[in-house]
PDB file of N, CA and C in Angstrom:
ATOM      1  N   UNK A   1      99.878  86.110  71.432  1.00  0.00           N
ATOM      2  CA  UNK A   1     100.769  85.538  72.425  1.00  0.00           C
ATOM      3  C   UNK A   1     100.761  84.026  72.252  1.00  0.00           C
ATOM      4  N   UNK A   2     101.856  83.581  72.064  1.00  0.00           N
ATOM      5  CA  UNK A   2     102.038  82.097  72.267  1.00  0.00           C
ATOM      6  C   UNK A   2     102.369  81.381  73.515  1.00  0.00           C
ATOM      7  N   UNK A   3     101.292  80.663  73.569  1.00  0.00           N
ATOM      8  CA  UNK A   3     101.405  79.830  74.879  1.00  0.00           C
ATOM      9  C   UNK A   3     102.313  78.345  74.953  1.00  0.00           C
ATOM     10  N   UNK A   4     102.883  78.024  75.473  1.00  0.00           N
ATOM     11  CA  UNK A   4     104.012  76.970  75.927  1.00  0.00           C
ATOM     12  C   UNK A   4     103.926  76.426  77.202  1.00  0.00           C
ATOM     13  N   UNK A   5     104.159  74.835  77.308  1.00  0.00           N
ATOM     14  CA  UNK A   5     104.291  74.332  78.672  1.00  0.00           C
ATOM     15  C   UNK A   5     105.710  74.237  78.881  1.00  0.00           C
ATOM     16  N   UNK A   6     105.957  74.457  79.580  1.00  0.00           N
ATOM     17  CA  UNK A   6     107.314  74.917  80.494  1.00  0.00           C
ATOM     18  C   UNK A   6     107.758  73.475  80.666  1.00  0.00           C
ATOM     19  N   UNK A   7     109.170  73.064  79.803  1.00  0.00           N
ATOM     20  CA  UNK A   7     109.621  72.284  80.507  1.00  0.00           C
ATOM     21  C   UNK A   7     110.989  72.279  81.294  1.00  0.00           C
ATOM     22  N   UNK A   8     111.666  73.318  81.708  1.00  0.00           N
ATOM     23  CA  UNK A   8     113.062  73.294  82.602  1.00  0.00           C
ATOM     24  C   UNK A   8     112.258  74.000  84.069  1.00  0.00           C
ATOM     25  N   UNK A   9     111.782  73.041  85.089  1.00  0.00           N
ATOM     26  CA  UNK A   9     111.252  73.296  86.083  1.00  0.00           C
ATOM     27  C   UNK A   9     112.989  73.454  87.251  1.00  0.00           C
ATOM     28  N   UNK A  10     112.469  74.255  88.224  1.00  0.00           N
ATOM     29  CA  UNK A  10     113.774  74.509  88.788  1.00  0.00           C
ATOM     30  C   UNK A  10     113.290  73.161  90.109  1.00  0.00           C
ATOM     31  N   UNK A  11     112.094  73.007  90.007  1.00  0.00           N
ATOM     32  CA  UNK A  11     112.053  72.192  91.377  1.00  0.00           C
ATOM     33  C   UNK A  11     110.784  70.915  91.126  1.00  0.00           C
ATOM     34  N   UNK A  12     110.876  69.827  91.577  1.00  0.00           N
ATOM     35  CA  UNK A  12     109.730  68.952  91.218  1.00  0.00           C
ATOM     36  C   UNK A  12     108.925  68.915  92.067  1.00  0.00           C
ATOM     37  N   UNK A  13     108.601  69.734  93.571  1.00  0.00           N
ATOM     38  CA  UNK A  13     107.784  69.997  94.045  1.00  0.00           C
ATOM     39  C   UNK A  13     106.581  70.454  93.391  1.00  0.00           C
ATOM     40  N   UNK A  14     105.384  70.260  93.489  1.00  0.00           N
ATOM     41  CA  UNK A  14     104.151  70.760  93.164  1.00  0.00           C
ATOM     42  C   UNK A  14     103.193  71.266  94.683  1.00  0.00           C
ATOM     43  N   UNK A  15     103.007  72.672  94.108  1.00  0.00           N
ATOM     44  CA  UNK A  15     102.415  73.052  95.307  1.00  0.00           C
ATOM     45  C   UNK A  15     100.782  73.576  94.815  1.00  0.00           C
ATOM     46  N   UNK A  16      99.653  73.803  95.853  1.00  0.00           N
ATOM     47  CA  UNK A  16      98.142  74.160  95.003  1.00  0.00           C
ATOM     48  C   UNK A  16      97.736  75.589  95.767  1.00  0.00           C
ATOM     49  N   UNK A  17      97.790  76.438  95.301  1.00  0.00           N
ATOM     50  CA  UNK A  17      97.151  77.453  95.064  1.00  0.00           C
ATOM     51  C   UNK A  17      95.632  77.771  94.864  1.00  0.00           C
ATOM     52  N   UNK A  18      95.013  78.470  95.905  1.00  0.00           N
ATOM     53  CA  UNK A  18      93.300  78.760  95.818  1.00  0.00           C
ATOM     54  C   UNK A  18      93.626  80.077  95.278  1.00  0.00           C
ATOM     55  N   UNK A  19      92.456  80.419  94.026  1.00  0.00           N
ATOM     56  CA  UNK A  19      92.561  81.702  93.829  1.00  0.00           C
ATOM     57  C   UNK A  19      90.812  81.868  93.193  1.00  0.00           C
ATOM     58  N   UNK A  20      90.064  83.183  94.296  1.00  0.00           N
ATOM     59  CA  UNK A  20      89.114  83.345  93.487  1.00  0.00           C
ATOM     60  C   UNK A  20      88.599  84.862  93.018  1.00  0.00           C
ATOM     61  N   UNK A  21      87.527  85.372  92.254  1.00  0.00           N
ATOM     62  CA  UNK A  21      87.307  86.080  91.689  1.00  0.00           C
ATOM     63  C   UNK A  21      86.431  86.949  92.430  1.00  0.00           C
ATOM     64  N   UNK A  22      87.378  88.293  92.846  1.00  0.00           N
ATOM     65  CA  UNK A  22      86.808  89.537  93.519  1.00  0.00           C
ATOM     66  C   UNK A  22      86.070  88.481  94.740  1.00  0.00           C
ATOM     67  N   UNK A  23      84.802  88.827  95.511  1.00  0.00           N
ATOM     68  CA  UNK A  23      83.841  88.190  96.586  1.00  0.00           C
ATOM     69  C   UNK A  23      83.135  87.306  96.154  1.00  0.00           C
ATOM     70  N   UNK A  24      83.766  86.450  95.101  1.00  0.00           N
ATOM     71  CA  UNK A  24      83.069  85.281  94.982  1.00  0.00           C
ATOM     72  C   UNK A  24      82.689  83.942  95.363  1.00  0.00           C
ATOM     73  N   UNK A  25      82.125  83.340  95.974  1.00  0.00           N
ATOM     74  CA  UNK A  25      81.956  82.024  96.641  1.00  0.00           C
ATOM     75  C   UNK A  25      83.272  80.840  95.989  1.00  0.00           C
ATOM     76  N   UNK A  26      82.938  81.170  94.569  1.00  0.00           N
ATOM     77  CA  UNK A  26      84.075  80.156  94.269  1.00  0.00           C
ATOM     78  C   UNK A  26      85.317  80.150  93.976  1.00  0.00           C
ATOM     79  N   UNK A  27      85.922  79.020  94.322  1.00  0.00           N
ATOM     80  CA  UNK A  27      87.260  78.655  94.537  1.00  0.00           C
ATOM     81  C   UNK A  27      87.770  78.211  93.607  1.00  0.00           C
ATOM     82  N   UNK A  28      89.147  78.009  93.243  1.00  0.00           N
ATOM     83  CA  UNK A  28      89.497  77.201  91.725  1.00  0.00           C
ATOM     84  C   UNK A  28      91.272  76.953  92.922  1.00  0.00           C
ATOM     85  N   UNK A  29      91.532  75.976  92.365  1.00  0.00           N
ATOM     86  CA  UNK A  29      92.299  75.261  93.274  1.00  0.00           C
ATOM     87  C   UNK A  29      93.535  75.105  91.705  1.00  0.00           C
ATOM     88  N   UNK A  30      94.779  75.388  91.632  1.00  0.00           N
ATOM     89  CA  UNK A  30      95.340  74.983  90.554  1.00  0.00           C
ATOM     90  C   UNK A  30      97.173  74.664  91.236  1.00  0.00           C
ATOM     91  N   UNK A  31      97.464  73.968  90.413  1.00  0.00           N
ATOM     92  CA  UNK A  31      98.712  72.775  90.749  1.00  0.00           C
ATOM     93  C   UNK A  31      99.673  74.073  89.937  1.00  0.00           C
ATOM     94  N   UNK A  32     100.683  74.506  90.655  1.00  0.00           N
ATOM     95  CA  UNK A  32     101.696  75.420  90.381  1.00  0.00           C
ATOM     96  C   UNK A  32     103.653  75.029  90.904  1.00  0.00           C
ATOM     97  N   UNK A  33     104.257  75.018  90.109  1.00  0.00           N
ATOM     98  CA  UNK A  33     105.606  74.767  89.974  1.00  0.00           C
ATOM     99  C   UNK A  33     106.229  75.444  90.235  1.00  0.00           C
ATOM    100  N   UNK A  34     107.904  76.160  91.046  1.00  0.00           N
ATOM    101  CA  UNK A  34     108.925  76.355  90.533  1.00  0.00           C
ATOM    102  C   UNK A  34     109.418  76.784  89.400  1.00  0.00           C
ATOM    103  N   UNK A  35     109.744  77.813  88.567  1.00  0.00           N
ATOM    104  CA  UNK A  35     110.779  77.381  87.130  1.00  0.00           C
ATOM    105  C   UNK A  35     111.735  78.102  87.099  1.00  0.00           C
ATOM    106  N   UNK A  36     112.584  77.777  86.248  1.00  0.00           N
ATOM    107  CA  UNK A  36     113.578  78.536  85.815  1.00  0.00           C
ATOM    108  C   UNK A  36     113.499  79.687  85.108  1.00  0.00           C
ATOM    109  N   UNK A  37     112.888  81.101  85.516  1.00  0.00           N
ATOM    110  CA  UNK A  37     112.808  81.966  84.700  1.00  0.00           C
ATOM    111  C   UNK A  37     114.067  82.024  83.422  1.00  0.00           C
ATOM    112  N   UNK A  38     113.264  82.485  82.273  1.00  0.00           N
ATOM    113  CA  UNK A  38     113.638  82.336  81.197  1.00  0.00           C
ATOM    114  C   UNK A  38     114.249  84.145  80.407  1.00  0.00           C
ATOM    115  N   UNK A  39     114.794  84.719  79.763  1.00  0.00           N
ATOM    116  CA  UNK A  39     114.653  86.250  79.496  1.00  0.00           C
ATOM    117  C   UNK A  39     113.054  86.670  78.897  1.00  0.00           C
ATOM    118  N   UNK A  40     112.709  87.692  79.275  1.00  0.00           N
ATOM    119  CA  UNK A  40     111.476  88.068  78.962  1.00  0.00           C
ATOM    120  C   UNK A  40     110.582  87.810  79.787  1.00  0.00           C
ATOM    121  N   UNK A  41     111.395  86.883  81.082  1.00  0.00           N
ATOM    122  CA  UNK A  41     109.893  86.801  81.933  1.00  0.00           C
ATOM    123  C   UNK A  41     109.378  87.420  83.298  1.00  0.00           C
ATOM    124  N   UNK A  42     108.312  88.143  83.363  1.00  0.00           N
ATOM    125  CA  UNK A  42     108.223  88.947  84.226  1.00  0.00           C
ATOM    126  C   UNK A  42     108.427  88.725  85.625  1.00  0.00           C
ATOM    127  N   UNK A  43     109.029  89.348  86.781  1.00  0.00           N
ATOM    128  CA  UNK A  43     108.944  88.721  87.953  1.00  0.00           C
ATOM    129  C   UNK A  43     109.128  89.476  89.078  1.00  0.00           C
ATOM    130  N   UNK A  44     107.819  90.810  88.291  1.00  0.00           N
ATOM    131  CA  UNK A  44     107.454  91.463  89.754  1.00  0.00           C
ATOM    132  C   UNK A  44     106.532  92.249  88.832  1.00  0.00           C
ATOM    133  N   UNK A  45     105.548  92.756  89.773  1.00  0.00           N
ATOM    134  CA  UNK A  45     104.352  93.288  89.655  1.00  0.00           C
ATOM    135  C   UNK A  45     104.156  94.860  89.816  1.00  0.00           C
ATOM    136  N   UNK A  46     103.785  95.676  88.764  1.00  0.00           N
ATOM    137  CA  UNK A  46     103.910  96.834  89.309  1.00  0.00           C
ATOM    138  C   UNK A  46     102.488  97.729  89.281  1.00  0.00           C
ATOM    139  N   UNK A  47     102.501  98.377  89.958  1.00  0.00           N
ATOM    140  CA  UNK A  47     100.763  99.623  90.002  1.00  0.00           C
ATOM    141  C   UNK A  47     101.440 100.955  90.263  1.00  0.00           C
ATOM    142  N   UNK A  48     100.363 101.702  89.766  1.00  0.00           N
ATOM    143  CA  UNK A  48     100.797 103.229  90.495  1.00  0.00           C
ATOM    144  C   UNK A  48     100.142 103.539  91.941  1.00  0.00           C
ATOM    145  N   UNK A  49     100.794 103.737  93.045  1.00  0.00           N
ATOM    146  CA  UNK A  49     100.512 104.351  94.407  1.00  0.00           C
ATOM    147  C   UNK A  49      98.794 105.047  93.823  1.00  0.00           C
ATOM    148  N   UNK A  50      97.788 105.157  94.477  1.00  0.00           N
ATOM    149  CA  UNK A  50      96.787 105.954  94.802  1.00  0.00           C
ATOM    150  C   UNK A  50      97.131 106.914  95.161  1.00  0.00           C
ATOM    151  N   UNK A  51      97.682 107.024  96.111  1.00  0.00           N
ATOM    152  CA  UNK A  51      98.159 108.191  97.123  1.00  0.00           C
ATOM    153  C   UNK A  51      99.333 109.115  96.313  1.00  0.00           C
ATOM    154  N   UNK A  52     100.430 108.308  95.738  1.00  0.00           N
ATOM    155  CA  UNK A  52     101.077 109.659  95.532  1.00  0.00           C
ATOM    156  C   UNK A  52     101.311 109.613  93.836  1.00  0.00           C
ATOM    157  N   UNK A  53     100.754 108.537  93.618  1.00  0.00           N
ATOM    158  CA  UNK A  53     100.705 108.064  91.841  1.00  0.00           C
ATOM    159  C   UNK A  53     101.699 108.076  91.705  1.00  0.00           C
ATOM    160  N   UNK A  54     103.038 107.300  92.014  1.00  0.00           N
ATOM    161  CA  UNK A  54     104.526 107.061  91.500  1.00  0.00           C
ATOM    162  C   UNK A  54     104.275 105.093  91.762  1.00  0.00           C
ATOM    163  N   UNK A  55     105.800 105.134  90.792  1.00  0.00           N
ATOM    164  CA  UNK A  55     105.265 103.253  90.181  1.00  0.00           C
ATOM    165  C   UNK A  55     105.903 102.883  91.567  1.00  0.00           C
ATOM    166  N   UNK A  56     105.049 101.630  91.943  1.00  0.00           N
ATOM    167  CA  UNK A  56     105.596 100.582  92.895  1.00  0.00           C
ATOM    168  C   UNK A  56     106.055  99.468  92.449  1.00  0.00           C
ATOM    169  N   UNK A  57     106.790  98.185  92.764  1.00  0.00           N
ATOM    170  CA  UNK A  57     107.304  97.330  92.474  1.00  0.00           C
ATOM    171  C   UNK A  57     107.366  96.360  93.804  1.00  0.00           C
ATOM    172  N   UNK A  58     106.806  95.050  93.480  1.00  0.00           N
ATOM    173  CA  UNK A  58     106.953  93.957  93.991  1.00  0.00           C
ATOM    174  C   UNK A  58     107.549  92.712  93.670  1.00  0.00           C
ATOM    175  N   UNK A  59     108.279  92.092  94.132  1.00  0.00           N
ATOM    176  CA  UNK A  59     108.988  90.902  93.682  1.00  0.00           C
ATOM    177  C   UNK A  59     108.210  89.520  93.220  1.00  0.00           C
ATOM    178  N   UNK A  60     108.031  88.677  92.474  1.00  0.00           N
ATOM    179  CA  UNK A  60     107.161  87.491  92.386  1.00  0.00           C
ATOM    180  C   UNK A  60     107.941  86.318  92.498  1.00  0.00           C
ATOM    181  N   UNK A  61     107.744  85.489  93.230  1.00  0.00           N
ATOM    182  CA  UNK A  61     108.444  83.919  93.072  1.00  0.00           C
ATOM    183  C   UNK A  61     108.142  83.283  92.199  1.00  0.00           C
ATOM    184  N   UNK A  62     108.819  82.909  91.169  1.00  0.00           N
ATOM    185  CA  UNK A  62     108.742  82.403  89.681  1.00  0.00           C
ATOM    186  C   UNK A  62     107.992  80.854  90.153  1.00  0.00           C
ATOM    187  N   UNK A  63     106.306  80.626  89.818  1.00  0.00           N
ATOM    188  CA  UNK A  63     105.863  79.838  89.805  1.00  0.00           C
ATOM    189  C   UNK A  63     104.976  79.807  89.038  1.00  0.00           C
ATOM    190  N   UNK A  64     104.526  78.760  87.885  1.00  0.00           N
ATOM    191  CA  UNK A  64     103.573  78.741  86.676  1.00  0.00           C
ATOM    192  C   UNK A  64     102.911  77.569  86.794  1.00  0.00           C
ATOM    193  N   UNK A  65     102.047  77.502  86.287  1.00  0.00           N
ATOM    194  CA  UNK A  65     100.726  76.592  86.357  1.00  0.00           C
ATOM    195  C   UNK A  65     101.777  75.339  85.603  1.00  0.00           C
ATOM    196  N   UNK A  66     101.721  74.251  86.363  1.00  0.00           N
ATOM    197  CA  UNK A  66     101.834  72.934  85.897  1.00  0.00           C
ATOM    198  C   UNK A  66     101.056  72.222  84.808  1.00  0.00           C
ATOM    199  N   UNK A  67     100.432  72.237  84.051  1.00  0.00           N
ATOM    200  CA  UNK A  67      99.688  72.248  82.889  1.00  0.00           C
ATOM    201  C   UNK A  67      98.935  73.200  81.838  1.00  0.00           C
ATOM    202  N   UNK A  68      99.058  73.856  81.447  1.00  0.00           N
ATOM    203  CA  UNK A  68      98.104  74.867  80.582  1.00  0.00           C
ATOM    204  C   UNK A  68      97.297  74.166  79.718  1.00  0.00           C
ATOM    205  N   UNK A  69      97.142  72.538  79.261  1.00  0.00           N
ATOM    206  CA  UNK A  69      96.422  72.325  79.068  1.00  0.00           C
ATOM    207  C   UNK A  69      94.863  71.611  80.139  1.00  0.00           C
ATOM    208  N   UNK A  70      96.119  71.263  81.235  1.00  0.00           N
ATOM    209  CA  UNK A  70      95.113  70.549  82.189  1.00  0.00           C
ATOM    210  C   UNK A  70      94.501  71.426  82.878  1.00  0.00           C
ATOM    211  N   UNK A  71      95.022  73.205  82.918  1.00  0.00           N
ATOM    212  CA  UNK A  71      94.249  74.516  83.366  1.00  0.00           C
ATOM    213  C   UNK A  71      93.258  74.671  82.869  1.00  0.00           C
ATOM    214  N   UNK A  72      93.168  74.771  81.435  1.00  0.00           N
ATOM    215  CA  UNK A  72      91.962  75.056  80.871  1.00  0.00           C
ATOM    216  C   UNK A  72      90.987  73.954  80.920  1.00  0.00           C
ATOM    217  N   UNK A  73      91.358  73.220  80.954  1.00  0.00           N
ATOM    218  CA  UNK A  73      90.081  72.298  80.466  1.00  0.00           C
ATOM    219  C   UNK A  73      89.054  72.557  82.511  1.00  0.00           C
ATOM    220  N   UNK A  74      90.322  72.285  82.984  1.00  0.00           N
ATOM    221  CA  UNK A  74      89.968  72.526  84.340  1.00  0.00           C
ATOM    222  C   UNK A  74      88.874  73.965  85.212  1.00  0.00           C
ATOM    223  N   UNK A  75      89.357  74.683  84.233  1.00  0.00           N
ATOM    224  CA  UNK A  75      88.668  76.367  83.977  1.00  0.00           C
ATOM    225  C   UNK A  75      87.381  75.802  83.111  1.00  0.00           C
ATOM    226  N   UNK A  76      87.689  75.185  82.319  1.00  0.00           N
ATOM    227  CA  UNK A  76      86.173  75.356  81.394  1.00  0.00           C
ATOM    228  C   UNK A  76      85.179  74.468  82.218  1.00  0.00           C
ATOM    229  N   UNK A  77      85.286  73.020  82.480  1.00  0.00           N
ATOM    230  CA  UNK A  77      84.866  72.472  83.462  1.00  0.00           C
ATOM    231  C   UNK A  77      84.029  73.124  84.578  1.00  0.00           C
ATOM    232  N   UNK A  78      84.564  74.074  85.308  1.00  0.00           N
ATOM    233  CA  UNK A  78      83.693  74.832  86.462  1.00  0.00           C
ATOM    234  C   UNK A  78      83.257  75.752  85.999  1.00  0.00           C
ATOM    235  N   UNK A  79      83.480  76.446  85.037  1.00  0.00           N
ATOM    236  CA  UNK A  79      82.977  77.950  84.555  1.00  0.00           C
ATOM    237  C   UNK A  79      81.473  76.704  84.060  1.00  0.00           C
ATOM    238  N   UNK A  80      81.377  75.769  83.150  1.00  0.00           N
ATOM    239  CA  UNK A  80      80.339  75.406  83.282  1.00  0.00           C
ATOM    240  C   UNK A  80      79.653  75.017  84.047  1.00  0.00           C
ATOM    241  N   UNK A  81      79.817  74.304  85.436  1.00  0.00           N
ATOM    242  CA  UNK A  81      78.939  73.710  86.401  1.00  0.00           C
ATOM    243  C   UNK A  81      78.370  75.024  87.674  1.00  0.00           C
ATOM    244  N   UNK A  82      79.411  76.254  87.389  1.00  0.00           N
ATOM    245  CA  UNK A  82      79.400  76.959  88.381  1.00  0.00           C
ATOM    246  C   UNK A  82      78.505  78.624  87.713  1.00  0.00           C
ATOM    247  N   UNK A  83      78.469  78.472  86.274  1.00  0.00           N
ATOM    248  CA  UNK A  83      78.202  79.965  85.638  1.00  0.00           C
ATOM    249  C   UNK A  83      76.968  80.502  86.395  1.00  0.00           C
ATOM    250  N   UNK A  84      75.884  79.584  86.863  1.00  0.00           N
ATOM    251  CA  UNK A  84      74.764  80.192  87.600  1.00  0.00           C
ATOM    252  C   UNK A  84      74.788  81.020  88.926  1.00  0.00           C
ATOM    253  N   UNK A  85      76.118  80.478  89.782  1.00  0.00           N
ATOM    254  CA  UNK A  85      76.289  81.147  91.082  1.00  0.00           C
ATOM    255  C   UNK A  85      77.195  82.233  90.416  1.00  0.00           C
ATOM    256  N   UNK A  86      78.369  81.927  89.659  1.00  0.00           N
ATOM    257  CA  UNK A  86      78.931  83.162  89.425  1.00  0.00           C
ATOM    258  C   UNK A  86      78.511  84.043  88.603  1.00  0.00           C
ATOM    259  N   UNK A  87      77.321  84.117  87.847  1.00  0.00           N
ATOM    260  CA  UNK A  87      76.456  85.139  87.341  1.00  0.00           C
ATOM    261  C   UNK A  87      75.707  85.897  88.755  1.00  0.00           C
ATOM    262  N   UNK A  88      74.813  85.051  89.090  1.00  0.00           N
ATOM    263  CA  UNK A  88      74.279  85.504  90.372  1.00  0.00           C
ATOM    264  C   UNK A  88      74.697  86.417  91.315  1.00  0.00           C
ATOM    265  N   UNK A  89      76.073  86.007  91.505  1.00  0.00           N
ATOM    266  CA  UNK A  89      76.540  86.796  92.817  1.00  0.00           C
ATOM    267  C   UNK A  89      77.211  88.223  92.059  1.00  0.00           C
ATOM    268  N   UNK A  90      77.325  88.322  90.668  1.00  0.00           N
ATOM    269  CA  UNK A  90      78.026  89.687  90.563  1.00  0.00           C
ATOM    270  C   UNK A  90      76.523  90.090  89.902  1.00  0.00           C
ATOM    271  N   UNK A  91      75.498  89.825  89.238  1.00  0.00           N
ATOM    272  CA  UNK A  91      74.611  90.490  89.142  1.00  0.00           C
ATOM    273  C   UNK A  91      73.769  91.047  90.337  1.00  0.00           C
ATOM    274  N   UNK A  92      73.751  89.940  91.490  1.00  0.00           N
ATOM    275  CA  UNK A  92      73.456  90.672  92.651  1.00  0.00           C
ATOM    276  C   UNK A  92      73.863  91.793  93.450  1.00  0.00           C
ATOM    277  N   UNK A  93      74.911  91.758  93.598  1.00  0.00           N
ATOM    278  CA  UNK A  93      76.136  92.745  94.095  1.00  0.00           C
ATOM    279  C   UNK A  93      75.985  94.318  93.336  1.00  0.00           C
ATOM    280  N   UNK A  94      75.687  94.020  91.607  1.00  0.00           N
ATOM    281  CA  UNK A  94      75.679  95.409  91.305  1.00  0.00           C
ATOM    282  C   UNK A  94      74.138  95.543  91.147  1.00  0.00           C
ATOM    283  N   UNK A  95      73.464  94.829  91.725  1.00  0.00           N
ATOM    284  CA  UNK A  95      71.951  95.702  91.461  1.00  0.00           C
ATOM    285  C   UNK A  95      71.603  95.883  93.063  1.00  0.00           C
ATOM    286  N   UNK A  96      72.737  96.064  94.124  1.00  0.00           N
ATOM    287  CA  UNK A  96      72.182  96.117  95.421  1.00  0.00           C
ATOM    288  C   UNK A  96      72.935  97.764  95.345  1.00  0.00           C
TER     289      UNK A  96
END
């Protein structure tokens, strides 16, 4: 997969998004845009029901990370300062 920074934004608003991992203490905070969906790009989410196992479908508001390079570095950054609590808390969790 080739990765690309998006440049035909539909809006110059920048909005921040918390998103964290399963019950984990930590937070990751990332700067997300507007765009102009492009063909090929996905913009809804689908699972199969539990209950009756037929596909569901949800709509997504076309918004992508404002940097993919300033993401990662931003990701690598805390995955290093943070790997001890987030080891901790899922090794704890599955040995309880």
């Amino acid at each position: 997969m080739h990765l690309a920074e998006i440049e035909d934004w539909a809006s110059s608003e920048i909005r921040i998004i918390e998103l964290t991992q399963g019950n984990s203490s930590i937070r990751w905070n990332f700067r997300v845009r507007r765009f102009i969906p492009q063909d090929g790009d996905s913009l809804e989410r689908t699972w199969l029901s539990k209950r009756t196992g037929t596909r569901q479908y949800h709509p997504v508001t076309p918004y992508a990370l404002v940097s993919m390079k300033e993401t990662g570095e931003y990701l690598s950054r805390s995955l290093e300062k943070d790997i001890d609590i987030i080891i901790g808390e899922f090794v704890g969790k599955e040995s309880t």
